[in-house]
C-alpha atoms as a PDB file:
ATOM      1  CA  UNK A   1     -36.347 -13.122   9.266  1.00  0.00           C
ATOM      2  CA  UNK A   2     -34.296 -13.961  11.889  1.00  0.00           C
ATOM      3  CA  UNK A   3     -31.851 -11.806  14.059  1.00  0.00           C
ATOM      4  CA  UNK A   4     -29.272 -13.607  12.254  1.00  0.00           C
ATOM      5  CA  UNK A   5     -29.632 -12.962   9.138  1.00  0.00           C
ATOM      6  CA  UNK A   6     -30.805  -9.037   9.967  1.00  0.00           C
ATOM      7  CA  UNK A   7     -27.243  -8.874  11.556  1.00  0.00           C
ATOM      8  CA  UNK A   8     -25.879 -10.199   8.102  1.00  0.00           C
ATOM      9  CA  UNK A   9     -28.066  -7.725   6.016  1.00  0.00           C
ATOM     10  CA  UNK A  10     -27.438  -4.673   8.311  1.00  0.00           C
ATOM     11  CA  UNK A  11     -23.897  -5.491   7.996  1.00  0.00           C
ATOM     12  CA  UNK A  12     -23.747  -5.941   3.965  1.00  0.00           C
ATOM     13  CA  UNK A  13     -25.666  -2.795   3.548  1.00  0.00           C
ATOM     14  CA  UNK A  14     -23.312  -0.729   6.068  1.00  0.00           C
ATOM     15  CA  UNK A  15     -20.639  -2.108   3.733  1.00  0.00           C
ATOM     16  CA  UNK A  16     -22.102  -0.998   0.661  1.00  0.00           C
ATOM     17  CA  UNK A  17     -22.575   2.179   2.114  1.00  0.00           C
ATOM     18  CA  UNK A  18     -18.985   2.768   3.568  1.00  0.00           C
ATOM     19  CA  UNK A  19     -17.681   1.803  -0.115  1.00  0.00           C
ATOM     20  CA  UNK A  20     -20.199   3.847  -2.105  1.00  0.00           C
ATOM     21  CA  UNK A  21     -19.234   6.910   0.436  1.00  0.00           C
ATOM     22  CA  UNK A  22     -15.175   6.325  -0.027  1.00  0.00           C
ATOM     23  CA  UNK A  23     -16.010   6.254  -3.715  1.00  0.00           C
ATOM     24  CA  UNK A  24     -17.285  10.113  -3.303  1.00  0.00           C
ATOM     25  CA  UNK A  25     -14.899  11.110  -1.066  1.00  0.00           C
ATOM     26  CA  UNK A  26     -12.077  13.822  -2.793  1.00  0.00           C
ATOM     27  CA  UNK A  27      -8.932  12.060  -3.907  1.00  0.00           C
ATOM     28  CA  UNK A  28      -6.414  13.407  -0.821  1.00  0.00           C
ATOM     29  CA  UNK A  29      -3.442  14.368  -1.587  1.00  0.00           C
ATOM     30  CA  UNK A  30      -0.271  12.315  -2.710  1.00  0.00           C
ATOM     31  CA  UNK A  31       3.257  11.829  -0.857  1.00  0.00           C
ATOM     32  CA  UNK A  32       6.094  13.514  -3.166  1.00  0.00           C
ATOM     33  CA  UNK A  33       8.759  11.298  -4.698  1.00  0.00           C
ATOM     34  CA  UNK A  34      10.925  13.894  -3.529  1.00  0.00           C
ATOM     35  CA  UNK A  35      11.866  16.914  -1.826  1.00  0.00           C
ATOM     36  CA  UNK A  36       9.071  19.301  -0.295  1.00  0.00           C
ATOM     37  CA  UNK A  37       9.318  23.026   0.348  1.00  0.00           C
ATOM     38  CA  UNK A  38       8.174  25.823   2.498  1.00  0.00           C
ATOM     39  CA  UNK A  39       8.150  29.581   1.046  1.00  0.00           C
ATOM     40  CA  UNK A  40       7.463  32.819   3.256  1.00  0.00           C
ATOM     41  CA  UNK A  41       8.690  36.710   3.811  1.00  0.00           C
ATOM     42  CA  UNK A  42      11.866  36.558   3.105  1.00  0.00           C
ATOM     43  CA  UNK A  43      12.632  33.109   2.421  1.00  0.00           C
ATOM     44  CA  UNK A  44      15.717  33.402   0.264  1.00  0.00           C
ATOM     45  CA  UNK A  45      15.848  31.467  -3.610  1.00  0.00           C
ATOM     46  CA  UNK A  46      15.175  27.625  -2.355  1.00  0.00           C
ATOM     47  CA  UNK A  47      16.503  24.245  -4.869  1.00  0.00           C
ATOM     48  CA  UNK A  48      15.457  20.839  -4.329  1.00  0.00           C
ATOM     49  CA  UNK A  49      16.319  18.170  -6.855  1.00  0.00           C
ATOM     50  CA  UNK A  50      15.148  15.115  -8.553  1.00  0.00           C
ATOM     51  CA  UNK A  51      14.319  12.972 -11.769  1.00  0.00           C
ATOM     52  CA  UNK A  52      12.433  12.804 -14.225  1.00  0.00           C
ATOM     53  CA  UNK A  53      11.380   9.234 -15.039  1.00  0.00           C
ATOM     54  CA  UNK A  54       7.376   9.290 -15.918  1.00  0.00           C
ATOM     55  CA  UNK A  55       5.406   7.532 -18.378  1.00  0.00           C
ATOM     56  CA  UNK A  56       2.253   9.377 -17.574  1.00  0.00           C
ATOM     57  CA  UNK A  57       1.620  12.314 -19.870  1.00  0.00           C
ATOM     58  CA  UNK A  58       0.972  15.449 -18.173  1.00  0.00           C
ATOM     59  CA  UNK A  59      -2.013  16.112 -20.119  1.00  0.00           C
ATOM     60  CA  UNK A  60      -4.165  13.442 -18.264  1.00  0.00           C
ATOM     61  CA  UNK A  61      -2.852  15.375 -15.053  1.00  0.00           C
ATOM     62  CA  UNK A  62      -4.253  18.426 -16.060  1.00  0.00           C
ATOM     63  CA  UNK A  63      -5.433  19.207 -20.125  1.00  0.00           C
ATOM     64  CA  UNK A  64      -4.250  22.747 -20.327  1.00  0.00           C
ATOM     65  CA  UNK A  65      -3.033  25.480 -17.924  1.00  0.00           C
ATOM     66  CA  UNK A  66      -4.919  28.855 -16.065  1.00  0.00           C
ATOM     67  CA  UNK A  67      -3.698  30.213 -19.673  1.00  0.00           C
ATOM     68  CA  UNK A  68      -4.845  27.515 -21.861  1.00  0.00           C
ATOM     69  CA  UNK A  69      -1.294  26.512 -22.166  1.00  0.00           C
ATOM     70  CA  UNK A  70      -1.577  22.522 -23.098  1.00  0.00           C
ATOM     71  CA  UNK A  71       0.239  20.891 -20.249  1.00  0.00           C
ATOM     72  CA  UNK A  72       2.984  18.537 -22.619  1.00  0.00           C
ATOM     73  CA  UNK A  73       5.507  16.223 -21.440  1.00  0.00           C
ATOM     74  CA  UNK A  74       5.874  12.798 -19.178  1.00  0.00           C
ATOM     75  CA  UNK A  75       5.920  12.666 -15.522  1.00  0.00           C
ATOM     76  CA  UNK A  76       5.018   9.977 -12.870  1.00  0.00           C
ATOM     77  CA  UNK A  77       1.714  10.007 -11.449  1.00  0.00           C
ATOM     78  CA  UNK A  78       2.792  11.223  -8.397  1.00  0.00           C
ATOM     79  CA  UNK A  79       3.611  14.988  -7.933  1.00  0.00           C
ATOM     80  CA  UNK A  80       7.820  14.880  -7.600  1.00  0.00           C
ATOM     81  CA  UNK A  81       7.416  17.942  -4.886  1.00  0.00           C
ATOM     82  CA  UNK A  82       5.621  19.693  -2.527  1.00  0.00           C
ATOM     83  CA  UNK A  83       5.847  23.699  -2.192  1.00  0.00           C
ATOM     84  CA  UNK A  84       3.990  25.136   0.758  1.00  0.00           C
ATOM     85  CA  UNK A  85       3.406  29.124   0.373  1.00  0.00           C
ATOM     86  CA  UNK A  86       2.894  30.250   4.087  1.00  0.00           C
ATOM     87  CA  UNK A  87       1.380  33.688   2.383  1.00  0.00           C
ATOM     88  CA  UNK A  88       0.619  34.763  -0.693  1.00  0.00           C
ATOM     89  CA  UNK A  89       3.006  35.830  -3.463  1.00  0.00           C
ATOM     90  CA  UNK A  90       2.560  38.915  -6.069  1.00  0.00           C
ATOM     91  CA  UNK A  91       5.099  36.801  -8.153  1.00  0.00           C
ATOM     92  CA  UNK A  92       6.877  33.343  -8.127  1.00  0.00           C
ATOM     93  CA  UNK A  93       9.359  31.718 -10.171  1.00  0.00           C
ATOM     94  CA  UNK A  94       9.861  28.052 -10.297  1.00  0.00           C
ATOM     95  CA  UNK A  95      13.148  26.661 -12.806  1.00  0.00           C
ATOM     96  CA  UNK A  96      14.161  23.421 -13.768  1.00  0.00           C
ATOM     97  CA  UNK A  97      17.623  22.693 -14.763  1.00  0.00           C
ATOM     98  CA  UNK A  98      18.730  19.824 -16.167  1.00  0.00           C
ATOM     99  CA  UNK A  99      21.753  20.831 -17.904  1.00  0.00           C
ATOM    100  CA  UNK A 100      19.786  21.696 -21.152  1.00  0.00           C
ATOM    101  CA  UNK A 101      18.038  18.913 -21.550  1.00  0.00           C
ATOM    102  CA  UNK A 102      13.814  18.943 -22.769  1.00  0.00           C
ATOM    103  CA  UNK A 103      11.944  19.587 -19.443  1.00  0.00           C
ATOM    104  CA  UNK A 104       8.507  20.405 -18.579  1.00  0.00           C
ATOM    105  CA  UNK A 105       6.786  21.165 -15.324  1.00  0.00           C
ATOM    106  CA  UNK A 106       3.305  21.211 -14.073  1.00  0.00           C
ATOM    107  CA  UNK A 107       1.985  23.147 -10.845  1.00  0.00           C
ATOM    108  CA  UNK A 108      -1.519  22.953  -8.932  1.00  0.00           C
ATOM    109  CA  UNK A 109      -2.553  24.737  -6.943  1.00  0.00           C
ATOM    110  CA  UNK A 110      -4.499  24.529  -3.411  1.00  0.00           C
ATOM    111  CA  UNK A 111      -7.475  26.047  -5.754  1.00  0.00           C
ATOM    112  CA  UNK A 112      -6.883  23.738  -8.402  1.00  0.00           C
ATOM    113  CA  UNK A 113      -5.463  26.206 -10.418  1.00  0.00           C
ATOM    114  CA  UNK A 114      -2.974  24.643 -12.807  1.00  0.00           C
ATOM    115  CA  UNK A 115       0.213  26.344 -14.492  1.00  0.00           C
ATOM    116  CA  UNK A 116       2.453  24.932 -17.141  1.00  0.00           C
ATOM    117  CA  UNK A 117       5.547  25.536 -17.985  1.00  0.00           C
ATOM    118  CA  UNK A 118       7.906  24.755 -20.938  1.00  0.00           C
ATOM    119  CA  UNK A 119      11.327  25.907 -22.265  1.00  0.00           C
ATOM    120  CA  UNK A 120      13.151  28.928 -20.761  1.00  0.00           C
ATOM    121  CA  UNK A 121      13.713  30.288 -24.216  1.00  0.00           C
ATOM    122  CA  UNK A 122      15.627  28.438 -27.654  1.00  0.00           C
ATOM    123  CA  UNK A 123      17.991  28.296 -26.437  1.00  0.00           C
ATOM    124  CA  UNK A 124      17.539  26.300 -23.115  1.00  0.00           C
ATOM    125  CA  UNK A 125      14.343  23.607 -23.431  1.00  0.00           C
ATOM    126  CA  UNK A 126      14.284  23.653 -19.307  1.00  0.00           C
ATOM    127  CA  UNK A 127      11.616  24.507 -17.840  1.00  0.00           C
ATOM    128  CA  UNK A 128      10.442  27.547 -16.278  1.00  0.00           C
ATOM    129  CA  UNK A 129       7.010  28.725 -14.364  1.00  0.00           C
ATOM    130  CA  UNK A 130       7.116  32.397 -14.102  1.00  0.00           C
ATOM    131  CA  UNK A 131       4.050  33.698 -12.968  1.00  0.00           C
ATOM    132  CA  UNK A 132       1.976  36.688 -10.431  1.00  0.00           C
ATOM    133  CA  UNK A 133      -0.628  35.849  -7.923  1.00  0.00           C
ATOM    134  CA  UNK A 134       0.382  32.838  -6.581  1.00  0.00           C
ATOM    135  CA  UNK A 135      -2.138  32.247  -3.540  1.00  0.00           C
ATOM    136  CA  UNK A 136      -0.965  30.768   0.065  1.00  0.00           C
ATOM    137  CA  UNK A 137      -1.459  27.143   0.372  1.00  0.00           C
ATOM    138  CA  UNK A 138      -0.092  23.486  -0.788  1.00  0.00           C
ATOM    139  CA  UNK A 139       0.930  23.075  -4.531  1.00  0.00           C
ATOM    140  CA  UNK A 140       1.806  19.688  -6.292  1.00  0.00           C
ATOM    141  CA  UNK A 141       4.848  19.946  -8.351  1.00  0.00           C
ATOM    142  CA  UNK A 142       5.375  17.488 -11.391  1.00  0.00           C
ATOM    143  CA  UNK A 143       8.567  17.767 -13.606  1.00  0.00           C
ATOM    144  CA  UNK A 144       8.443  15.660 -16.395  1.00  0.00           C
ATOM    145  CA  UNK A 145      10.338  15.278 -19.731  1.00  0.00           C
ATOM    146  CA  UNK A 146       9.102  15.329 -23.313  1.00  0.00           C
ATOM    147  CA  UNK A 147       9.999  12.109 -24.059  1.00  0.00           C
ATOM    148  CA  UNK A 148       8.294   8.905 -22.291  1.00  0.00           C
ATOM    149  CA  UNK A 149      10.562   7.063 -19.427  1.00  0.00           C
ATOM    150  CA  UNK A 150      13.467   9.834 -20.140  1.00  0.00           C
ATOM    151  CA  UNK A 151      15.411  10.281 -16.676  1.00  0.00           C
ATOM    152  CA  UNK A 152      16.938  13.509 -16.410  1.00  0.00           C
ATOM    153  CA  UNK A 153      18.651  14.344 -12.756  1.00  0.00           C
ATOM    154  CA  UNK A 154      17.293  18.092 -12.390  1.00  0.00           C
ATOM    155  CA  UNK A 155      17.353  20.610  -9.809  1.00  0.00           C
ATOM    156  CA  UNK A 156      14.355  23.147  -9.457  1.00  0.00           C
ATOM    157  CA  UNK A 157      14.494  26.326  -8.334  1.00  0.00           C
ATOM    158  CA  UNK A 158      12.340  28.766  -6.696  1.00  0.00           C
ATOM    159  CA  UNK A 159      12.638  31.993  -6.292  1.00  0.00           C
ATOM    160  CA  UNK A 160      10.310  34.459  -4.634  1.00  0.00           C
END
């Protein structure tokens, strides 16, 4: 063989390396579609807004919640926000509204933990996390609708 075509070989198999090592490599994390957020002591009630507009179901995001809560409802694949908890929380609230209309929400966490989060009552089918032990770190925020490609202009709330 000639030093040729062991520069060739050493070269294809550093290749197929590099790609079968990106392959295993953890997915990092995606850019929001919209506004991201920063909670700590004393950081008053924070909104940011959006819309909803997804045709991926929230299920494939994440099955079912830390409670075994299915996660239902459309969102883009992307999360739609970014919340960064600076310390931890004994309890957190997170609310869509929409002006009433059928909104859902999904949360990860830096842990991978995963809450869900449905209508605020009958009355109002916003959504609304409300939830203790909420670790410091990065969560992914996805607000989604129940229905497939339905855009909804929302704010969401969070409140501490």
């Amino acid at each position: 063989m000639t030093n040729k075509h062991q520069r060739r070989g050493a070269v294809a198999l550093a290749a197929g390396l590099s790609v079968g090592l990106i392959s295993t490599l953890p997915t990092l994390a995606q850019q929001a579609n919209f506004e991201s957020f920063t909670l700590s002591a004393g950081t008053p009630a924070t909104s940011v807004s959006g819309f909803t507009n997804g045709i991926s179901a929230l299920s494939n995001i994440a099955g079912r919640d830390r409670n075994g809560t299915i996660c239902a409802g459309f969102a883009d694949v992307a999360p739609d926000h970014v919340m960064v908890l600076q310390q931890d929380f004994a309890t957190l609230t997170l609310q869509v509204n929409s002006g009433g209309n059928d909104t859902s929400i999904l949360i990860q966490g830096p842990d991978g933990t995963v809450r869900c989060g449905d209508d605020t009552d009958r009355r109002n089918p916003d959504a609304l996390v409300q939830d203790q032990s909420w670790s410091a770190g990065t969560y992914s925020i996805w607000v989604g609708s129940h229905q497939q490609g339905q855009r909804y202009n929302y704010s969401l709330s969070a409140n501490p």
